[in-house]
C-alpha atoms as a PDB file:
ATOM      1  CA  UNK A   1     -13.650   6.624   0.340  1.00  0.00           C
ATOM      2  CA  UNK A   2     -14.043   3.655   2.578  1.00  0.00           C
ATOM      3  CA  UNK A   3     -11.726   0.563   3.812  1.00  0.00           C
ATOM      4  CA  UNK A   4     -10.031  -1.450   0.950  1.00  0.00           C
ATOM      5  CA  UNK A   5      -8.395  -4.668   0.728  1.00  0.00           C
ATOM      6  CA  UNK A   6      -5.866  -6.485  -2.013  1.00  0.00           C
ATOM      7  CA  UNK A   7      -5.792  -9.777  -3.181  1.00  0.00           C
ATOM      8  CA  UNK A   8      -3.149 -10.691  -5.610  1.00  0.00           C
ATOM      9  CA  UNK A   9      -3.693 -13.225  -8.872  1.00  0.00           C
ATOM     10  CA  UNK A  10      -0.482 -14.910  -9.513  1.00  0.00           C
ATOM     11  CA  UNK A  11      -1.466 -16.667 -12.169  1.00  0.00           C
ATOM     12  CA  UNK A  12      -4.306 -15.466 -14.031  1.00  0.00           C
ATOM     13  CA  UNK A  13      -4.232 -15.776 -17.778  1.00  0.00           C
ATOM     14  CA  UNK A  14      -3.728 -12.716 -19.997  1.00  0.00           C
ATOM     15  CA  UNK A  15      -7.650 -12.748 -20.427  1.00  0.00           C
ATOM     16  CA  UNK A  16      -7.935 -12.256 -17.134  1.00  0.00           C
ATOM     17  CA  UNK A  17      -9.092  -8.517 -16.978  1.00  0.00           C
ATOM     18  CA  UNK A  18     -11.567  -9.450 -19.465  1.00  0.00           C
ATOM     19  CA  UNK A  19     -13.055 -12.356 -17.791  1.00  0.00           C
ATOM     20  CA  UNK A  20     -13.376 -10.366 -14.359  1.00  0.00           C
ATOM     21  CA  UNK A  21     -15.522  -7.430 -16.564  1.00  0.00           C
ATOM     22  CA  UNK A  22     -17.598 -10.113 -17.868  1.00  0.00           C
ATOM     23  CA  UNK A  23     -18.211 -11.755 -14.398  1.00  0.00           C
ATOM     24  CA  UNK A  24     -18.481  -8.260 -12.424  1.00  0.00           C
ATOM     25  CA  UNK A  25     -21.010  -7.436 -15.175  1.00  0.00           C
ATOM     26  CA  UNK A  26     -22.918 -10.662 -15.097  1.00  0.00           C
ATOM     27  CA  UNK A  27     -23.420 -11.792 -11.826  1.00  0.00           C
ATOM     28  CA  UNK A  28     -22.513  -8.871  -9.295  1.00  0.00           C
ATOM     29  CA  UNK A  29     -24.544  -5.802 -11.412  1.00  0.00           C
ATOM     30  CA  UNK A  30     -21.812  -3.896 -11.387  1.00  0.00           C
ATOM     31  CA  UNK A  31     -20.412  -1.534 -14.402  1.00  0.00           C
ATOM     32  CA  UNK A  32     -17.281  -0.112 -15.564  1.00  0.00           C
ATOM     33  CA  UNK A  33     -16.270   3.230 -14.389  1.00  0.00           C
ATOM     34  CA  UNK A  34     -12.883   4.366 -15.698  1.00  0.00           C
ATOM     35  CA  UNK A  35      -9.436   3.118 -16.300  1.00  0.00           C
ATOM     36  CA  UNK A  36      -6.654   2.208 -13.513  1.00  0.00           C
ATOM     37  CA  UNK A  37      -3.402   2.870 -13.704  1.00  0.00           C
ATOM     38  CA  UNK A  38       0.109   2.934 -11.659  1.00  0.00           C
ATOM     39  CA  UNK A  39       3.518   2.662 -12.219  1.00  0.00           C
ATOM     40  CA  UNK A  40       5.955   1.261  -9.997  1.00  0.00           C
ATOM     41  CA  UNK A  41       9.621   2.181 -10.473  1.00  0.00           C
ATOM     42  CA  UNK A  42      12.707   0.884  -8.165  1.00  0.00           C
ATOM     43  CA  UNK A  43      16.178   2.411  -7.090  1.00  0.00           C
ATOM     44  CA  UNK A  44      19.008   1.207  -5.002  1.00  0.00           C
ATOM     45  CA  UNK A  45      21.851   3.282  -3.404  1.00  0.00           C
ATOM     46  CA  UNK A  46      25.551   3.905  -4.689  1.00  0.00           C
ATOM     47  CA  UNK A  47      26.650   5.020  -1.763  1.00  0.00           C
ATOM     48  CA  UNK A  48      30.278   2.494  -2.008  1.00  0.00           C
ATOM     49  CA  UNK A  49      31.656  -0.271  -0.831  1.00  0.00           C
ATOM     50  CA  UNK A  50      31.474   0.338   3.208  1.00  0.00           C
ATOM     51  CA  UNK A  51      27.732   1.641   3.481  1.00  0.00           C
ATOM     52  CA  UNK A  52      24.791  -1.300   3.040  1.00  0.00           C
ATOM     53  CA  UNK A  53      22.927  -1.086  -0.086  1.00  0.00           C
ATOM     54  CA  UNK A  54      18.963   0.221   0.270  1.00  0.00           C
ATOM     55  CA  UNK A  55      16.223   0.021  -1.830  1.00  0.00           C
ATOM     56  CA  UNK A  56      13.894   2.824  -2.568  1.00  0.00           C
ATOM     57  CA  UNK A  57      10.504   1.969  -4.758  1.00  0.00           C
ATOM     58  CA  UNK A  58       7.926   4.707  -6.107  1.00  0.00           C
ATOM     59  CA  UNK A  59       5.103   3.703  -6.667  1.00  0.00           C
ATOM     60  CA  UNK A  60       2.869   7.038  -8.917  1.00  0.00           C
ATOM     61  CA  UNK A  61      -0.923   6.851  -8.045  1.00  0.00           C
ATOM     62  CA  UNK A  62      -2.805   9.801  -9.317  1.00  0.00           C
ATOM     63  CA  UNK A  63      -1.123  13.187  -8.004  1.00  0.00           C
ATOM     64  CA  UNK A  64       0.644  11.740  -5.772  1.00  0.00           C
ATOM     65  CA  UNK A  65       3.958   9.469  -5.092  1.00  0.00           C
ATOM     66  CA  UNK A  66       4.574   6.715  -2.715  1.00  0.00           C
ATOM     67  CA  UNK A  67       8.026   6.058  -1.908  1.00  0.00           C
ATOM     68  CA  UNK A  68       9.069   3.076   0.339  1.00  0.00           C
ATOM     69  CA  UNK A  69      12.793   3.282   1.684  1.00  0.00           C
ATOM     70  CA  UNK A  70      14.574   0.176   2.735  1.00  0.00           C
ATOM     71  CA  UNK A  71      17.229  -0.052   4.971  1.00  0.00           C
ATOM     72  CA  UNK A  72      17.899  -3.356   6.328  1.00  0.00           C
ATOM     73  CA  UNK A  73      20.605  -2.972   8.466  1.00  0.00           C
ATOM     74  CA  UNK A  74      18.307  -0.570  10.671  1.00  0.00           C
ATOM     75  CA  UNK A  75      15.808  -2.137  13.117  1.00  0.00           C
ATOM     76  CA  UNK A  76      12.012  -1.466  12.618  1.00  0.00           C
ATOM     77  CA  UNK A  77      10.251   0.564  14.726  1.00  0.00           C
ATOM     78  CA  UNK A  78       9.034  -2.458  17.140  1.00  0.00           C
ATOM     79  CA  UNK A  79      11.922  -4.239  17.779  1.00  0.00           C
ATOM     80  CA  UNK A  80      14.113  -0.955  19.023  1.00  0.00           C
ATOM     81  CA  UNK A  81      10.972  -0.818  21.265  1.00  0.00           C
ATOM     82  CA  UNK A  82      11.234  -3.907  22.320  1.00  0.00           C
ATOM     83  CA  UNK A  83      15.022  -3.944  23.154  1.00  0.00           C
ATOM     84  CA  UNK A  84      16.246  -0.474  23.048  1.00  0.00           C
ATOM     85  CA  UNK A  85      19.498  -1.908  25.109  1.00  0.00           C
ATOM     86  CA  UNK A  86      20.415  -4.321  22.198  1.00  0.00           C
ATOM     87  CA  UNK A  87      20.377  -1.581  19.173  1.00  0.00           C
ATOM     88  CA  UNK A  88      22.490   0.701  22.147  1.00  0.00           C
ATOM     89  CA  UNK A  89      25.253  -1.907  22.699  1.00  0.00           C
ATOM     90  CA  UNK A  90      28.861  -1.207  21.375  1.00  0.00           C
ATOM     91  CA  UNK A  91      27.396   2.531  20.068  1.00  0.00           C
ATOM     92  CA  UNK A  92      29.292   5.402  21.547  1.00  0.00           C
ATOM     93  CA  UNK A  93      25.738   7.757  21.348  1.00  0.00           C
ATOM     94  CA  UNK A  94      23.064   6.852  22.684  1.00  0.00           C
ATOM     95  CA  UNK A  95      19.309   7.305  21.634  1.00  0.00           C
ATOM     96  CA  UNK A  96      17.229   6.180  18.590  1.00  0.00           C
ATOM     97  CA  UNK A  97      18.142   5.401  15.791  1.00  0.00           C
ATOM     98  CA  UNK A  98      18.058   8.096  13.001  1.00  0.00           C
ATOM     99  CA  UNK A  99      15.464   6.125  11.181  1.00  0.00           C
ATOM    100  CA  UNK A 100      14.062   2.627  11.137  1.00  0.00           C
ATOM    101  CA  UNK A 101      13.989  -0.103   8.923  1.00  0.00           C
ATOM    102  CA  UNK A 102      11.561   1.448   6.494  1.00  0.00           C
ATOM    103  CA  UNK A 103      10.215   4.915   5.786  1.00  0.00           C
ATOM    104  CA  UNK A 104       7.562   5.604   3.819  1.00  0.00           C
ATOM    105  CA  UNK A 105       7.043   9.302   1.945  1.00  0.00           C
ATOM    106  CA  UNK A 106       4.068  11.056   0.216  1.00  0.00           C
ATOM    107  CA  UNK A 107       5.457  13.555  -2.260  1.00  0.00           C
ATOM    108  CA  UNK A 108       3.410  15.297  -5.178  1.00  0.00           C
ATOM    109  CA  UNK A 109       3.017  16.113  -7.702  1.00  0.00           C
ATOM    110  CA  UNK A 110       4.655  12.888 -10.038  1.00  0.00           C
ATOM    111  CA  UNK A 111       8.164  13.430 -10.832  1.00  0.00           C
ATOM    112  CA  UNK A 112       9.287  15.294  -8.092  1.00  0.00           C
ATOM    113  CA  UNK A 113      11.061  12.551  -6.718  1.00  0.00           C
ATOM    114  CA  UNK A 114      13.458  12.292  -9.695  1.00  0.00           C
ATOM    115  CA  UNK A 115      13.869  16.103  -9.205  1.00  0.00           C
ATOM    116  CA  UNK A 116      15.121  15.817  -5.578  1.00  0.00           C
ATOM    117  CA  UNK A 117      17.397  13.273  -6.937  1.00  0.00           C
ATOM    118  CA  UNK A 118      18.528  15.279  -9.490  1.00  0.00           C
ATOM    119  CA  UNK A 119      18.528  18.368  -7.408  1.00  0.00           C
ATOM    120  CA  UNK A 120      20.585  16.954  -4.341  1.00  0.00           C
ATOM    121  CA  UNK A 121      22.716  14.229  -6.608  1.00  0.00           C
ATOM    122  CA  UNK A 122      21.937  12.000  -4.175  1.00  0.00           C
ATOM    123  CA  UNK A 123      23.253   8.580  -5.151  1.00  0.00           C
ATOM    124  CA  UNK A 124      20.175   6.381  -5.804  1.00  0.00           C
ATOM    125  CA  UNK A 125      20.675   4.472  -9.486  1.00  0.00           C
ATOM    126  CA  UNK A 126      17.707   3.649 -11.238  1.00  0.00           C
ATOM    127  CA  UNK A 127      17.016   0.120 -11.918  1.00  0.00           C
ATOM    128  CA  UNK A 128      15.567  -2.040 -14.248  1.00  0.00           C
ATOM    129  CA  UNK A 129      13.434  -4.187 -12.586  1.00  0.00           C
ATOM    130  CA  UNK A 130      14.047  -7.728 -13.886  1.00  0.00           C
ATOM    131  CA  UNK A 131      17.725  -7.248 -14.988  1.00  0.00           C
ATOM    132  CA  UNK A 132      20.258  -8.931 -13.303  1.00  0.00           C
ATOM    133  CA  UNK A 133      22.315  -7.043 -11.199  1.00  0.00           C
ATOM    134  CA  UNK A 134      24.718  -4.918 -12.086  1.00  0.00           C
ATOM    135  CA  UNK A 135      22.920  -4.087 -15.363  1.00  0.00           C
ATOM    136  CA  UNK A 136      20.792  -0.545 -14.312  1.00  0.00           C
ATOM    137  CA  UNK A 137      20.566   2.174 -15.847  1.00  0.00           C
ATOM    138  CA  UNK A 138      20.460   6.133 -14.714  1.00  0.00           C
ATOM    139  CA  UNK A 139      18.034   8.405 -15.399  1.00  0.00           C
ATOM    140  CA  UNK A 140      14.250   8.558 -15.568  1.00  0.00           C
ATOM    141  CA  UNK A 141      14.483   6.413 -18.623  1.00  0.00           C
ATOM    142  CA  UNK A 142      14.509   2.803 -17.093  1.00  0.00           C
ATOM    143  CA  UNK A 143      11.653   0.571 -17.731  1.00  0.00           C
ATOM    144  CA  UNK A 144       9.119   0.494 -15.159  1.00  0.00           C
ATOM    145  CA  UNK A 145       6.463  -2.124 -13.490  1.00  0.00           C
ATOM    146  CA  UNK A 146       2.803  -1.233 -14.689  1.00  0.00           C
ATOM    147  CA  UNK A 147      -0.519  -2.144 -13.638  1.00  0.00           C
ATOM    148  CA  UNK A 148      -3.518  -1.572 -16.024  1.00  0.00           C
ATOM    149  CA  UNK A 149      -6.941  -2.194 -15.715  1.00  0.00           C
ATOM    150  CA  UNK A 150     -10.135  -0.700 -14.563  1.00  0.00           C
ATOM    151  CA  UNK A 151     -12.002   0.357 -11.748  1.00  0.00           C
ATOM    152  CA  UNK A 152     -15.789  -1.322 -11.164  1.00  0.00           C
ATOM    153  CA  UNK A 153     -18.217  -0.124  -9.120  1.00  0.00           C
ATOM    154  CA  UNK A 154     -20.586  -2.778  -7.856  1.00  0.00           C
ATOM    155  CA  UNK A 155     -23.994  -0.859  -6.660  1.00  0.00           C
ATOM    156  CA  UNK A 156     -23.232   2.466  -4.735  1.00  0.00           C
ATOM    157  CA  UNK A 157     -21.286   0.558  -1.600  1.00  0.00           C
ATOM    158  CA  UNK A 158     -18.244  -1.444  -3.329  1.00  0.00           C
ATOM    159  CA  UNK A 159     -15.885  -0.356  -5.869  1.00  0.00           C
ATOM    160  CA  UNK A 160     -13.431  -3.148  -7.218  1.00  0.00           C
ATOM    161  CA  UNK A 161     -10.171  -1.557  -9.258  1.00  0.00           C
ATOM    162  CA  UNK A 162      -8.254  -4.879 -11.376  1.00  0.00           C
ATOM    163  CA  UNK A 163      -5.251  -4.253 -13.014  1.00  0.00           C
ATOM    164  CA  UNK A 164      -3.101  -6.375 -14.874  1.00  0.00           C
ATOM    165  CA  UNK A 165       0.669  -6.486 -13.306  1.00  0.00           C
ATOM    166  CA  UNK A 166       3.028  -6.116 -16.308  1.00  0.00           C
ATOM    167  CA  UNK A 167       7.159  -5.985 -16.275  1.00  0.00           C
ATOM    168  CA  UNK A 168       8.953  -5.588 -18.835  1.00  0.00           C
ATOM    169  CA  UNK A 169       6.187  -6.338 -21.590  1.00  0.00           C
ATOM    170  CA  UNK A 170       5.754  -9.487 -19.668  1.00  0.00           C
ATOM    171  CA  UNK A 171       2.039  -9.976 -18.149  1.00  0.00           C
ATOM    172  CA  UNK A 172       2.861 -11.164 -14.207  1.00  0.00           C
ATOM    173  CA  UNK A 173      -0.886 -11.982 -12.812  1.00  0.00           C
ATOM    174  CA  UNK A 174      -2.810  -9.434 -11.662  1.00  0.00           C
ATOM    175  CA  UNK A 175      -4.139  -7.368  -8.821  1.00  0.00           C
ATOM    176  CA  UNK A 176      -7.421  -6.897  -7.160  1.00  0.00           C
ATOM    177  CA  UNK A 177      -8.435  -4.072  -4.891  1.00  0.00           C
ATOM    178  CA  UNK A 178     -12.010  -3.879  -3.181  1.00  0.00           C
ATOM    179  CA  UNK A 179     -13.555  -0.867  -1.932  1.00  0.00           C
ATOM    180  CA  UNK A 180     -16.326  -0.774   0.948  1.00  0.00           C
ATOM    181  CA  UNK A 181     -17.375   2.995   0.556  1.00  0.00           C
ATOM    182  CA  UNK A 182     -20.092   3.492   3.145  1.00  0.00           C
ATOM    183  CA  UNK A 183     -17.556   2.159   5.742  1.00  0.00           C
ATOM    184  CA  UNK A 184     -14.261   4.934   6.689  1.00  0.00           C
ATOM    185  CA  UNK A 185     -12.950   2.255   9.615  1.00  0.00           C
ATOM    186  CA  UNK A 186     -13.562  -0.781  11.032  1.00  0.00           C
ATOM    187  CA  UNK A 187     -12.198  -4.080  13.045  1.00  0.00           C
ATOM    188  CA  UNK A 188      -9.082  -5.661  10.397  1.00  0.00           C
ATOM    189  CA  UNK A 189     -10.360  -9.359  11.075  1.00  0.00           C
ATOM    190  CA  UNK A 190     -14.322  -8.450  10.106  1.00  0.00           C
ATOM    191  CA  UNK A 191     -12.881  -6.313   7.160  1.00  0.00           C
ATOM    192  CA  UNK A 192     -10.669  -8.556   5.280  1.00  0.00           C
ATOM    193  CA  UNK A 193     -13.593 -11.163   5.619  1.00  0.00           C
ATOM    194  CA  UNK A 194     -15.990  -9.439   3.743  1.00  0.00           C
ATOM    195  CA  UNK A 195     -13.859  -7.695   1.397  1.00  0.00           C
ATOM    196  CA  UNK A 196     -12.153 -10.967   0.540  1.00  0.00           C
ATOM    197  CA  UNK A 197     -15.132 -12.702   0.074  1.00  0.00           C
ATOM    198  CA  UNK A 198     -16.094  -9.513  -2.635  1.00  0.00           C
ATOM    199  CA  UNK A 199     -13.242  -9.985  -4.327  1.00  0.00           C
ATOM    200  CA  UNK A 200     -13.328 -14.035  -4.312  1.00  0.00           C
ATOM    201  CA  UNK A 201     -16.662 -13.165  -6.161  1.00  0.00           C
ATOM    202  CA  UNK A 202     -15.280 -10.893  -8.648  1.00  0.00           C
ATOM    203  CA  UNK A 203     -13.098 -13.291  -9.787  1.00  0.00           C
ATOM    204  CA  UNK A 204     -14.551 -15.755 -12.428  1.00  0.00           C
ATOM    205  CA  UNK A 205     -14.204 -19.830 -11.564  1.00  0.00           C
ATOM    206  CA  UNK A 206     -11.036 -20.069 -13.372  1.00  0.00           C
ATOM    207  CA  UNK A 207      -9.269 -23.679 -12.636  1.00  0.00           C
ATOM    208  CA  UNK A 208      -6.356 -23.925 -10.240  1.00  0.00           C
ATOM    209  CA  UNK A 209      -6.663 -20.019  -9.991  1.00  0.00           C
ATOM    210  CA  UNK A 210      -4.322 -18.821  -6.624  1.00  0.00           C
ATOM    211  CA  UNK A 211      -5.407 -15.911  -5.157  1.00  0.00           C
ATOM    212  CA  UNK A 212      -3.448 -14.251  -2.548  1.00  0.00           C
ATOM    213  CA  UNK A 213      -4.818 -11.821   0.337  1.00  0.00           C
ATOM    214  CA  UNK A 214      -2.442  -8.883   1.053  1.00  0.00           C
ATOM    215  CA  UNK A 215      -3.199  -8.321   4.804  1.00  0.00           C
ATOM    216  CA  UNK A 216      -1.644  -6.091   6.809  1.00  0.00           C
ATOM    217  CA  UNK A 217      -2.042  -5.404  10.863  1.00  0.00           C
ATOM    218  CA  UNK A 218      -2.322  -2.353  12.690  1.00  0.00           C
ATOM    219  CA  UNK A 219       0.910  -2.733  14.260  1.00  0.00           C
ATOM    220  CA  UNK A 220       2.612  -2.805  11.194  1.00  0.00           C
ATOM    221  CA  UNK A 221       1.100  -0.048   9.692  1.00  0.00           C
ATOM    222  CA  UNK A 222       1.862   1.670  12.364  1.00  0.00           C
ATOM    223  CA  UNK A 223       5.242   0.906  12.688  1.00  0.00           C
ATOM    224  CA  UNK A 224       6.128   2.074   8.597  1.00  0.00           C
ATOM    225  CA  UNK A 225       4.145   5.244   9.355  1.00  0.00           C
ATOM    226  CA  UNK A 226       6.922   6.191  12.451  1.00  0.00           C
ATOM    227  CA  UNK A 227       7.932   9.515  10.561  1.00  0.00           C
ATOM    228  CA  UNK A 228       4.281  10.424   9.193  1.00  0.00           C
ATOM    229  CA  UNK A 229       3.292  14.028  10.260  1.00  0.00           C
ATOM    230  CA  UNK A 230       0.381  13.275  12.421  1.00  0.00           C
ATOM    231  CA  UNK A 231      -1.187  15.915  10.743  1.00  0.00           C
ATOM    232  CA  UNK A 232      -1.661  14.584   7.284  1.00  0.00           C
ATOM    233  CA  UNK A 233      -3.935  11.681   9.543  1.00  0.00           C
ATOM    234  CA  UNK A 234      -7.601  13.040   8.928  1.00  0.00           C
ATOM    235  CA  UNK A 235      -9.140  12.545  12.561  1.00  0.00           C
ATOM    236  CA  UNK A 236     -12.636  11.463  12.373  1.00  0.00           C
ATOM    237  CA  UNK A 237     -14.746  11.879  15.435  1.00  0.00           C
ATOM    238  CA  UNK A 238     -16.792   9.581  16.834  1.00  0.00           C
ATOM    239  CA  UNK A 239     -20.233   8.946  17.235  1.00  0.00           C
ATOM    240  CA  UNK A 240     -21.765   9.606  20.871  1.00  0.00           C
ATOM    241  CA  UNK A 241     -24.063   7.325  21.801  1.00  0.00           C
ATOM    242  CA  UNK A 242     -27.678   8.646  22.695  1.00  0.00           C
ATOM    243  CA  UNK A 243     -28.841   7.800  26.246  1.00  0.00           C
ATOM    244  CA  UNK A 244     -32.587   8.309  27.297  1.00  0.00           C
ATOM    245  CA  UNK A 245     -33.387   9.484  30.919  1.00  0.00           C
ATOM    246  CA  UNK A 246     -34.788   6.313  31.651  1.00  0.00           C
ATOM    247  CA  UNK A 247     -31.928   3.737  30.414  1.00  0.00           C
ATOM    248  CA  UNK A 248     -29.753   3.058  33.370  1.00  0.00           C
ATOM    249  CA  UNK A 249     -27.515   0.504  31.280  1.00  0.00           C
ATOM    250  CA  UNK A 250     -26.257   3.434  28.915  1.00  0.00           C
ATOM    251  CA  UNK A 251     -23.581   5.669  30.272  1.00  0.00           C
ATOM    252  CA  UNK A 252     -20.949   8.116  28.337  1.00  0.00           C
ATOM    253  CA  UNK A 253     -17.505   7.855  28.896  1.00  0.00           C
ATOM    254  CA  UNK A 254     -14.511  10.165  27.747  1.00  0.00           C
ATOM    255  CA  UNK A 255     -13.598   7.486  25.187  1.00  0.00           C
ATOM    256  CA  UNK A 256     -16.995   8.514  23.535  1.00  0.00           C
ATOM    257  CA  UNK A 257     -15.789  11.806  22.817  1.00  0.00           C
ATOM    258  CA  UNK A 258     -12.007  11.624  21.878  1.00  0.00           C
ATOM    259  CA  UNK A 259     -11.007  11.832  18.285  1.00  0.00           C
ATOM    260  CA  UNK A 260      -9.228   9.171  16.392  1.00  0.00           C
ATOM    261  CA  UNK A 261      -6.884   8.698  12.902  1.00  0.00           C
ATOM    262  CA  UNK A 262      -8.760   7.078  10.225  1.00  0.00           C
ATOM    263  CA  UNK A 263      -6.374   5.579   7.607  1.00  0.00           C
ATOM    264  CA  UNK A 264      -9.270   5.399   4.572  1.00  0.00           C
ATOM    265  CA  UNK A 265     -10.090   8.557   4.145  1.00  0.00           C
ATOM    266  CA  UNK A 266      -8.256  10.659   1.658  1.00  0.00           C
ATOM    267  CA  UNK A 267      -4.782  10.349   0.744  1.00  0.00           C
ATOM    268  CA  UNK A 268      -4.531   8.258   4.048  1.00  0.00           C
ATOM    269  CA  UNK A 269      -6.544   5.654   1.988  1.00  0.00           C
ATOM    270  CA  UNK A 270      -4.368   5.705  -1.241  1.00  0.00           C
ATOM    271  CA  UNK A 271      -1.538   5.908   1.094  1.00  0.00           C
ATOM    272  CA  UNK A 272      -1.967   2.563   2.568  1.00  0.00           C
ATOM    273  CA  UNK A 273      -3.620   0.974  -0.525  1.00  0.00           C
ATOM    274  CA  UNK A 274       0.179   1.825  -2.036  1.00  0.00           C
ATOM    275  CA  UNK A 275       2.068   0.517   1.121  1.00  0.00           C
ATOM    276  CA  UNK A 276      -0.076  -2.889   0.484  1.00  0.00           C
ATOM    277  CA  UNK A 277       0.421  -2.753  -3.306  1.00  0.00           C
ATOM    278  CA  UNK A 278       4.073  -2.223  -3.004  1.00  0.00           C
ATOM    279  CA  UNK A 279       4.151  -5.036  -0.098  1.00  0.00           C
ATOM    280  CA  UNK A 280       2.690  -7.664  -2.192  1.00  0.00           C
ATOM    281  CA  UNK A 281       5.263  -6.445  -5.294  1.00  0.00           C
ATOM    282  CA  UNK A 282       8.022  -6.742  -3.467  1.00  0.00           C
ATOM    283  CA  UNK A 283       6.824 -10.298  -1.754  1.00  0.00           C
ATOM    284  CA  UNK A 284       6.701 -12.003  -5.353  1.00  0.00           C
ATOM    285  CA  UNK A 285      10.442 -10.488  -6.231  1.00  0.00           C
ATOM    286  CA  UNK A 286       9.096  -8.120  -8.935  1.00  0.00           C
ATOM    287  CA  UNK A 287      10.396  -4.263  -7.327  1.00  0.00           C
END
């Protein structure tokens, strides 16, 4: 697994997945591999009139669930940082908060989710995405957001997954995720350049075709990962560089032997693949 990048098709035409086989096959070599698939579904909270509504979305990839949790009367991550004193004024306690603006969950394998719900009766109510409010449903029965498509692999180095965003029996563009396997991390500004000029390629010249690239910085990411268990983060040592006796310009340093996270290998990957998926979702109003 390597780093990945999203770019969203707002308005391509219900041939779309088609075209982009044709084109990937044509002009880039590549092939089809297998089929891709996720489901999104979307909750809110019934917790009554005096506690703020949050959102909770769950988004099934594989084995594994993504939830992201909403809360927006809590501050994120980097602005209690940034003025601890403001979030502590007019609170009898003081310290963090309990939780920040957004947390973000890993759970396996799918449905366990709506068996914790069940389980605890928590009060989350399942929605419908595209109802109007106040018409949801409960249960594991409500209809859900689906993307379905493929997944392309273009030589041995790139694989490009396409996927048709449907709600509600309604086609809603599509989405577009590139792959760059030989490479597990690299600089955010060099990455999204050459995996958005991939994708750009995989997509056929289509007229008046917008294309949107779901970026993401560190920062962020690091901020919605705030109650992660470090331990789930793969670390991936790095290389030492090899100095010969006679080059006096090459010198090791301890920052040559510490370890780091890497956030594409693994689950990590899918994990923020979803967190960009669901990102870009809930950006266009559809979760």
């Amino acid at each position: 697994m390597g780093i990945t990048g999203l770019v969203r098709w707002t308005n391509a035409p219900t041939t779309g997945l088609d075209l982009i086989r044709e084109n990937i096959r044509r002009n880039l070599n590549g092939n089809f591999v297998e089929r891709w698939q996720l489901s999104v579904r979307s909750y809110r909270s019934t917790l009554g009139a005096l506690a703020p509504e949050r959102s909770m979305c769950a988004l099934t990839m594989g084995e594994n669930v993504f939830v992201l949790i909403e809360d927006p009367f809590a501050p994120s991550r980097g602005e209690y940082a940034a003025a601890p004193e403001a979030y502590h004024q007019g609170r009898a306690r003081p310290g963090p908060p309990p939780h920040y603006r957004h947390t973000f969950l890993t759970l396996s394998p799918p449905g366990a989710l709506e068996q914790l719900l069940a389980q605890l009766r928590a009060r989350w109510m399942t929605t419908k995405q595209g109802m109007t409010q106040g018409q949801a449903t409960r249960g594991p029965n409500a209809q859900q957001l689906l993307v379905d498509g493929g997944v392309f692999a273009i030589g041995t180095d790139w694989i490009v997954r396409a996927g048709n965003v449907v709600l509600n029996g309604v086609p809603r563009g599509m989405l577009l995720e590139a792959e760059y396997l030989p490479v597990p991390t690299m600089d955010l500004a060099k990455a999204q350049d050459l995996i958005s000029s991939v994708l750009s390629s995989a997509v056929p010249n289509v007229r008046d075709a917008r294309l949107t690239v779901v970026t993401m910085s560190d920062e962020h990411w690091a901020d919605a990962l705030w109650n992660s268990d470090v331990d789930d983060m793969p670390p991936v040592q790095k290389q030492t560089p090899v100095c010969g006796d006679a080059d006096v310009y090459c010198t090791l340093g301890e920052e040559d032997e510490e370890e780091h996270q890497n956030d594409w290998v693994g689950v990590a990957r899918d994990r923020r693949s979803a967190y960009l998926i669901l990102g870009s979702l809930k950006s266009d109003g559809l979760v």
